[in-house]
C-alpha atoms as a PDB file:
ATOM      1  CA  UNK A   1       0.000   0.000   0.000  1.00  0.00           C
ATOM      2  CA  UNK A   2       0.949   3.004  -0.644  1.00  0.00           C
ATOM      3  CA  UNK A   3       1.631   6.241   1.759  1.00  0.00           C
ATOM      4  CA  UNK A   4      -0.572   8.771   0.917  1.00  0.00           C
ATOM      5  CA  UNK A   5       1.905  11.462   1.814  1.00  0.00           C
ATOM      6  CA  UNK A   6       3.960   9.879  -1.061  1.00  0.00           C
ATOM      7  CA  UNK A   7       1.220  10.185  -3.704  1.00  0.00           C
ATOM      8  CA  UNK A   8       0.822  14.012  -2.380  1.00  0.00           C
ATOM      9  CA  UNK A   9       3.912  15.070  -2.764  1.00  0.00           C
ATOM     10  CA  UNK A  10       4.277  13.139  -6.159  1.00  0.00           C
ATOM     11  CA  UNK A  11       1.262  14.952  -6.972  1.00  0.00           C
ATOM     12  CA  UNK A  12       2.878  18.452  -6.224  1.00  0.00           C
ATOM     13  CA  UNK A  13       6.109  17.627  -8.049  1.00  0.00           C
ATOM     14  CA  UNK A  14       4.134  16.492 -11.252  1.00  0.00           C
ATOM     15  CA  UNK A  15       2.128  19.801 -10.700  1.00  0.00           C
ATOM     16  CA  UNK A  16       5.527  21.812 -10.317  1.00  0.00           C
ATOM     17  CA  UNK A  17       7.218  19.896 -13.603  1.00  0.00           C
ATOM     18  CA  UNK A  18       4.042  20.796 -15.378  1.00  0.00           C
ATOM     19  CA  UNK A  19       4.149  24.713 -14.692  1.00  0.00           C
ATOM     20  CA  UNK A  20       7.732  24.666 -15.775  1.00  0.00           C
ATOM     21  CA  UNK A  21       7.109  23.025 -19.389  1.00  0.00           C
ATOM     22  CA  UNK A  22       4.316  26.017 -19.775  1.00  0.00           C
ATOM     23  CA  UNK A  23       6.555  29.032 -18.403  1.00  0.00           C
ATOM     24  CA  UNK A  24       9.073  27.401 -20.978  1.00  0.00           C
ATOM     25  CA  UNK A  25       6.647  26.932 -24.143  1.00  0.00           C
ATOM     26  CA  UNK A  26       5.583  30.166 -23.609  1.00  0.00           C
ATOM     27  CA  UNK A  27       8.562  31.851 -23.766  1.00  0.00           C
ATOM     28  CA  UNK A  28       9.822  29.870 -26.495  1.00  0.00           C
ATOM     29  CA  UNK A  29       6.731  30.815 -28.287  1.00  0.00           C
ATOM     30  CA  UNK A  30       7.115  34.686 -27.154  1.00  0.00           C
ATOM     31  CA  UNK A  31      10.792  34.463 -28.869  1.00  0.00           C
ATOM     32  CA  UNK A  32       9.777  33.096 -31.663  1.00  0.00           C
ATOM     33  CA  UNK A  33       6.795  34.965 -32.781  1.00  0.00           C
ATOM     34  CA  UNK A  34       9.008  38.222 -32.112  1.00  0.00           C
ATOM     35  CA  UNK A  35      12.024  36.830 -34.514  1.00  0.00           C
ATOM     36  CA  UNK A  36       9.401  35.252 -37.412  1.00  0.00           C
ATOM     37  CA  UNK A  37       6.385  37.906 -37.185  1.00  0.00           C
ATOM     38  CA  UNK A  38       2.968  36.844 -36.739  1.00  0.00           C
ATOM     39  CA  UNK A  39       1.221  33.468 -38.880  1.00  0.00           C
ATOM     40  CA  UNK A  40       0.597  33.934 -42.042  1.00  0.00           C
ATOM     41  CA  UNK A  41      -3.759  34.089 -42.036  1.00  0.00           C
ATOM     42  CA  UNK A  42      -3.693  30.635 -44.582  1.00  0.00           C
ATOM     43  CA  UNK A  43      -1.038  29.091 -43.098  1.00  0.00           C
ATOM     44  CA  UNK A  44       2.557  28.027 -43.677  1.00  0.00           C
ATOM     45  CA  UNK A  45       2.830  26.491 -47.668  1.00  0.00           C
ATOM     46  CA  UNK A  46       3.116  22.752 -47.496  1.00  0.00           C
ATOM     47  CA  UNK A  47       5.402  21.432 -50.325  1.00  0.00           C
ATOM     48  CA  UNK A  48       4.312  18.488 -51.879  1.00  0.00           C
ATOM     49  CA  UNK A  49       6.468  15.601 -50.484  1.00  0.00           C
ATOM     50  CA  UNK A  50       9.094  13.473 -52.617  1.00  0.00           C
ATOM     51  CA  UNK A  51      10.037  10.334 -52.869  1.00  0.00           C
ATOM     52  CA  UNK A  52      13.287   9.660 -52.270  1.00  0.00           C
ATOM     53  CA  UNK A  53      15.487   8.044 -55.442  1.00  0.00           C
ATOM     54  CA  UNK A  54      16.637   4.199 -54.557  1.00  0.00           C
ATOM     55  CA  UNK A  55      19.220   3.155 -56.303  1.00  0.00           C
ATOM     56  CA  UNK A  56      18.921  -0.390 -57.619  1.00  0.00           C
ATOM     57  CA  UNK A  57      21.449  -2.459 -58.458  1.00  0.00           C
ATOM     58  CA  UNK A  58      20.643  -4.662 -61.362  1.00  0.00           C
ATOM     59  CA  UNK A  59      20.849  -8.626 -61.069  1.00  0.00           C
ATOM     60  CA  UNK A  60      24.004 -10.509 -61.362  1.00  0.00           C
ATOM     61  CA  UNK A  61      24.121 -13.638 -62.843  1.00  0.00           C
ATOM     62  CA  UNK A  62      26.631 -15.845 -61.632  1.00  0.00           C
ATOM     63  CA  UNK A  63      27.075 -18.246 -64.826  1.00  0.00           C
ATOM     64  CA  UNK A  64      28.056 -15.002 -67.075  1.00  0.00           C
ATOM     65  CA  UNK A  65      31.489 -14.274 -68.001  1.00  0.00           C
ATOM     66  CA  UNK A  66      33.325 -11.437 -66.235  1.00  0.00           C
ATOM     67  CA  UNK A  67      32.719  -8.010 -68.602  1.00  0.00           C
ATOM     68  CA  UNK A  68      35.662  -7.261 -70.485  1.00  0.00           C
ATOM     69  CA  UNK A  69      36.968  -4.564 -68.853  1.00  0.00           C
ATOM     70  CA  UNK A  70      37.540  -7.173 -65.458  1.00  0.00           C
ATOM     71  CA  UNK A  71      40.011  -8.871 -67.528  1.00  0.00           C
ATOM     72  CA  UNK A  72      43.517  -7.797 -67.087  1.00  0.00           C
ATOM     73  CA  UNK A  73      45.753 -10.418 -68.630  1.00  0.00           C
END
C-alpha cells in the first residue's frame, strides 16, 4: 500500500514539472513569434512531399562471363 503522503507530494512535483514546461513553451513561443512575425492568415505552404530516389542495383548472374573490362591479362 501506498503512503498517501507519497502520492501528495508526487502529486505536487508532477504539478511543479508541469508549470515549468508552460513558463518554458511560452517563452519559447514569445521568442519566436518576435524573430518570425505573426502566422501567415492561410497558413505556412506545405510542399508536396518526394520520394526519395533508390538506387537499384541490377541482377548478377553468376554463370556469365566477367565483362571485359575485369580482364587484365
Amino acid at each position: 500500500m501506498t503512503d498517501p503522503r507519497n502520492a501528495a507530494t508526487a502529486a505536487r512535483i508532477d504539478a511543479a514539472l508541469d508549470a515549468v514546461l508552460r513558463r518554458d513553451t511560452a517563452i519559447i513561443n514569445e521568442r519566436t513569434h518576435g524573430e518570425l512575425g505573426i502566422m501567415p492568415i492561410g497558413g505556412l505552404a506545405a510542399e508536396a512531399k518526394r520520394k526519395p530516389v533508390v538506387f537499384v542495383r541490377p541482377p548478377v548472374e553468376a554463370a556469365s562471363a566477367p565483362h571485359p573490362s575485369q580482364q587484365w591479362r
